[in-house]
N, C-alpha and C. Protein backbone atom coordinates (compact mmCIF):
# COMPACT_ATOMS: atom_id res chain seq x y z
N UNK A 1 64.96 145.88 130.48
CA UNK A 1 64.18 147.09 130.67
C UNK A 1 63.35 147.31 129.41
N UNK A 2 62.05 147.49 129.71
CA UNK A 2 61.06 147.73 128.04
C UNK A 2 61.43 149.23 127.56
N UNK A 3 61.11 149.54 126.25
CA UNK A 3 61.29 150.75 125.67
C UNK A 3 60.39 151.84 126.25
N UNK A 4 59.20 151.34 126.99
CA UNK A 4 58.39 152.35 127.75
C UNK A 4 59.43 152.90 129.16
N UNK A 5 60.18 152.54 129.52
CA UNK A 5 60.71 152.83 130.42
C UNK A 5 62.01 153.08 130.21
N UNK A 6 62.59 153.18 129.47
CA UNK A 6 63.70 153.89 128.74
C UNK A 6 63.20 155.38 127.92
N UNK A 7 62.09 154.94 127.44
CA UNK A 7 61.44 156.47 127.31
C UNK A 7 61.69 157.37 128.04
N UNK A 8 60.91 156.77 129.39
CA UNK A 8 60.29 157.66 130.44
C UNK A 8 61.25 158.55 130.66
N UNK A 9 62.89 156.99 130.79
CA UNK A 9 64.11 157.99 131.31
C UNK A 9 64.46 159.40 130.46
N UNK A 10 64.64 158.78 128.86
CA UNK A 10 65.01 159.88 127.85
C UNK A 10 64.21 161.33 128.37
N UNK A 11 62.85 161.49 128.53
CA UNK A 11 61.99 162.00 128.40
C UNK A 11 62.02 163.01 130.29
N UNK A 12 62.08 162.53 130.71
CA UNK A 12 62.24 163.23 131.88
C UNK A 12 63.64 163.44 132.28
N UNK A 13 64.83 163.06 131.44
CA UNK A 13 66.03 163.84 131.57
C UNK A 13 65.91 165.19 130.83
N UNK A 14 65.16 165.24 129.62
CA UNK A 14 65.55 166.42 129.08
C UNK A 14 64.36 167.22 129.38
N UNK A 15 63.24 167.07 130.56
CA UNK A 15 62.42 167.98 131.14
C UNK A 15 63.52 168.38 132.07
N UNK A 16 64.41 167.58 132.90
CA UNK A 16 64.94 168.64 134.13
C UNK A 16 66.23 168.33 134.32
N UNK A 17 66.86 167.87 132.81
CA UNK A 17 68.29 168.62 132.92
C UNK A 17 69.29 167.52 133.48
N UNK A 18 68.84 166.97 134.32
CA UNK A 18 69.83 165.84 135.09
C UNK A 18 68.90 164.98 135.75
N UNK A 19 69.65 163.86 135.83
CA UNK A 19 69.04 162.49 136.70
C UNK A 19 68.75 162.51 137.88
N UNK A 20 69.37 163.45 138.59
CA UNK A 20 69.51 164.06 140.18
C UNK A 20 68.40 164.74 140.08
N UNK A 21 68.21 165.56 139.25
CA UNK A 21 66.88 166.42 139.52
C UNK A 21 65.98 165.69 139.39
N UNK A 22 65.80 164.82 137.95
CA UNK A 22 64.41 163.66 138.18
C UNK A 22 64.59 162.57 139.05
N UNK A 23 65.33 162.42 139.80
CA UNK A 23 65.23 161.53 141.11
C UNK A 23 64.04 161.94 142.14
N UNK A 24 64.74 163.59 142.52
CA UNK A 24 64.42 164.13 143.52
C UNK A 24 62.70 164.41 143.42
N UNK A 25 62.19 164.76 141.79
CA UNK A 25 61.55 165.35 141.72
C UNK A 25 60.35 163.79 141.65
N UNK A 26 60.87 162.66 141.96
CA UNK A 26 60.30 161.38 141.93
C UNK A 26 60.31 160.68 143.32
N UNK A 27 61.02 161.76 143.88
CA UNK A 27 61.16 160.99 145.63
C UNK A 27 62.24 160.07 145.56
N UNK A 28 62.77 159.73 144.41
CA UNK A 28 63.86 158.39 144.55
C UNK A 28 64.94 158.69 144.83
N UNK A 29 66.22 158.01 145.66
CA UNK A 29 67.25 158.61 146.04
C UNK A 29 68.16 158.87 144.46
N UNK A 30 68.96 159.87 143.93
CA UNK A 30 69.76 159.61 143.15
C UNK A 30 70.68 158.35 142.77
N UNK A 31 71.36 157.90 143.82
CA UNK A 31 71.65 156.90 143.79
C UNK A 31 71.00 155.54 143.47
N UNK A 32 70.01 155.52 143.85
CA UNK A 32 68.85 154.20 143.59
C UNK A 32 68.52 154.32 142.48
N UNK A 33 67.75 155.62 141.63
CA UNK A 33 67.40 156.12 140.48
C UNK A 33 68.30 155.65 139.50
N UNK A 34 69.93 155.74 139.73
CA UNK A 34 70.87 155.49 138.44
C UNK A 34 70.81 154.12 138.88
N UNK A 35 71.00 153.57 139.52
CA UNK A 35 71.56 151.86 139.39
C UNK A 35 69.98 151.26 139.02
N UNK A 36 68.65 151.52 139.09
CA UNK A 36 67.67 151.58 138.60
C UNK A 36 67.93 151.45 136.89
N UNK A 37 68.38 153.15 136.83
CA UNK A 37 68.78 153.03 134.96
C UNK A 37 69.52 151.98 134.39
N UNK A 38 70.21 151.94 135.22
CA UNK A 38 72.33 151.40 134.80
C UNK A 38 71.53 149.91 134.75
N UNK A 39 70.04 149.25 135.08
CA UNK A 39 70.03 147.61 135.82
C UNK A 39 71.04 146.93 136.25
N UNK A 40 71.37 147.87 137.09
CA UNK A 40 71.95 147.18 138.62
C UNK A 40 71.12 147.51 140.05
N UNK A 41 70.18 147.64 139.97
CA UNK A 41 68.71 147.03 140.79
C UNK A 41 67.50 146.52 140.34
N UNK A 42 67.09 145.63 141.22
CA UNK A 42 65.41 144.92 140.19
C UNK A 42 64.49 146.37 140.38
N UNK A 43 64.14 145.89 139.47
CA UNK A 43 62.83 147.02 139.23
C UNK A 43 61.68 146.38 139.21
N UNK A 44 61.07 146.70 140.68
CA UNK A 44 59.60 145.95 140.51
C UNK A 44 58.43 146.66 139.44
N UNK A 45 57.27 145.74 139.15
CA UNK A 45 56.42 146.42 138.19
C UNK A 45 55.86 147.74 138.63
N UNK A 46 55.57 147.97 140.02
CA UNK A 46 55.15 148.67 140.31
C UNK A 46 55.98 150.12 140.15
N UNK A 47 57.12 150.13 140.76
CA UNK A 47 58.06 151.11 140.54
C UNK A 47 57.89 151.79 139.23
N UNK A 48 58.25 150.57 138.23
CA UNK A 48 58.43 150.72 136.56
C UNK A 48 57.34 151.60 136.38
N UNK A 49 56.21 151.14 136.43
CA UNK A 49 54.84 151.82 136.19
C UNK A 49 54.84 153.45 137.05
N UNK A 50 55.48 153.45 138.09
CA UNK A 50 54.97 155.09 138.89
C UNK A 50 56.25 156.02 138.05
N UNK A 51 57.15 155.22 137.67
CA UNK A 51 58.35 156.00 136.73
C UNK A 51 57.62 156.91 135.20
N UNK A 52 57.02 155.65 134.91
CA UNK A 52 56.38 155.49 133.28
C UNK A 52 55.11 156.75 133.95
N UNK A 53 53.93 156.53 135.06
CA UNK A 53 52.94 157.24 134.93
C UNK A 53 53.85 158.96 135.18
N UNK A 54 54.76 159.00 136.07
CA UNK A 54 55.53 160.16 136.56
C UNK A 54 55.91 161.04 135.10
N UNK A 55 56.27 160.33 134.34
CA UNK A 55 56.66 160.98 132.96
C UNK A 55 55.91 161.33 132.13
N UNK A 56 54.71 160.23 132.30
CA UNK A 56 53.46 160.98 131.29
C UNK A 56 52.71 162.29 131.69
N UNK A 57 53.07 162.37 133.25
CA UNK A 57 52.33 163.57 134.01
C UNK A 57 53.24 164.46 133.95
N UNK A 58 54.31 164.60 134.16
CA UNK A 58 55.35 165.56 134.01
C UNK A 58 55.74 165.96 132.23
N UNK A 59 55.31 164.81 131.19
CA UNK A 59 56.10 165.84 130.12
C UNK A 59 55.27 164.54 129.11
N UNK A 60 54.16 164.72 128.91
CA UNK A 60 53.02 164.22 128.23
C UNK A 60 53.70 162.67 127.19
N UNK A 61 54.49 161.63 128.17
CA UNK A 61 54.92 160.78 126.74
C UNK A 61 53.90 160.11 126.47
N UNK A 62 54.42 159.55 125.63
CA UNK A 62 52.98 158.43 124.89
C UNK A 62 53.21 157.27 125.60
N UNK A 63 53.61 156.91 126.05
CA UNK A 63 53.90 155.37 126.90
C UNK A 63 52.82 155.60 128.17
N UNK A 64 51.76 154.86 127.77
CA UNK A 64 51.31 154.49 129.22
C UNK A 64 51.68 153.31 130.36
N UNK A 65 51.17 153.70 132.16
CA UNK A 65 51.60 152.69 132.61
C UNK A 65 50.39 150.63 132.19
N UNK A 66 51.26 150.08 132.25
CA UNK A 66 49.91 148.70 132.47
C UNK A 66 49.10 148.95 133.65
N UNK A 67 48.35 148.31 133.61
CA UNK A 67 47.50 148.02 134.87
C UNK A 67 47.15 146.53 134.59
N UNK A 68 47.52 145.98 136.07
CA UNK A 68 46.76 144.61 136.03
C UNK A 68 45.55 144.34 135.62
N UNK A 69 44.88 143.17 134.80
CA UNK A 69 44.13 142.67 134.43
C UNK A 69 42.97 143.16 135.60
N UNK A 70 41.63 143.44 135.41
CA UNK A 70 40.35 143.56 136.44
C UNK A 70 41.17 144.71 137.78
N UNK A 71 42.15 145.43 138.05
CA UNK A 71 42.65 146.46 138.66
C UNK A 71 41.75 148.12 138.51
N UNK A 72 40.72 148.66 139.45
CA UNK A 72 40.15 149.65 139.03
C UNK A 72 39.07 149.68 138.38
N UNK A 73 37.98 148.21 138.40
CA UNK A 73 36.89 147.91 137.99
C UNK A 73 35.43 148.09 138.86
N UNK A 74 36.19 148.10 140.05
CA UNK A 74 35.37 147.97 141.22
C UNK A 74 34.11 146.52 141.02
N UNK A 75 33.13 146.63 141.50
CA UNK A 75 32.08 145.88 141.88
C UNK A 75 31.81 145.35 140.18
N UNK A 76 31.04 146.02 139.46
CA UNK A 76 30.61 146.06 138.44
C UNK A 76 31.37 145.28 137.21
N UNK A 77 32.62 145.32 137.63
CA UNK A 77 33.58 144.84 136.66
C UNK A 77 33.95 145.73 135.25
N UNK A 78 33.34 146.70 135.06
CA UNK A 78 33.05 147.82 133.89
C UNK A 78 32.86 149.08 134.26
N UNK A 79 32.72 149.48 132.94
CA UNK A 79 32.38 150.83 132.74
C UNK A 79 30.85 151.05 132.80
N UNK A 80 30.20 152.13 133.25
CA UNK A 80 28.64 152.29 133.41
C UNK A 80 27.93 153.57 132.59
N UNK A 81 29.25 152.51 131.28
CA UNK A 81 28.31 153.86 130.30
C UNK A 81 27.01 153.34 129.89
């Protein structure tokens, strides 16, 4: 598990108190959520990343999510500053 996502956990336990509450408040079952923590389930990238973006929106951490390489470029491949 990377330190961005051990963050996230630290960081959104002590916004709401318990793991149950940041489950719920993530859509994830409690149960899935801890064996998630505990890695005793794979954690796809994607998951990892809506955990990591969920925490930066809920309680401002510094860990951003990745984004795949060229993901959100559209046509242009850039920015159109």
């Amino acid at each position: 598990m990377n330190s961005d996502l051990t963050e996230a956990f630290a960081s959104l336990l002590k916004k709401y108190g318990s793991h149950s509450h940041v489950a719920k408040k993530l859509g994830i079952s409690p149960d899935h959520y801890r064996k998630i923590r505990n890695g005793r389930a794979n954690i796809p990238p994607r998951t990892a990343n809506y955990i990591i973006l969920k925490a930066y929106e809920f309680c401002s951490v510094t860990a951003t999510p990745t984004t795949p390489p060229g993901a959100g470029q559209g046509e242009g491949g850039g920015d159109a500053a």
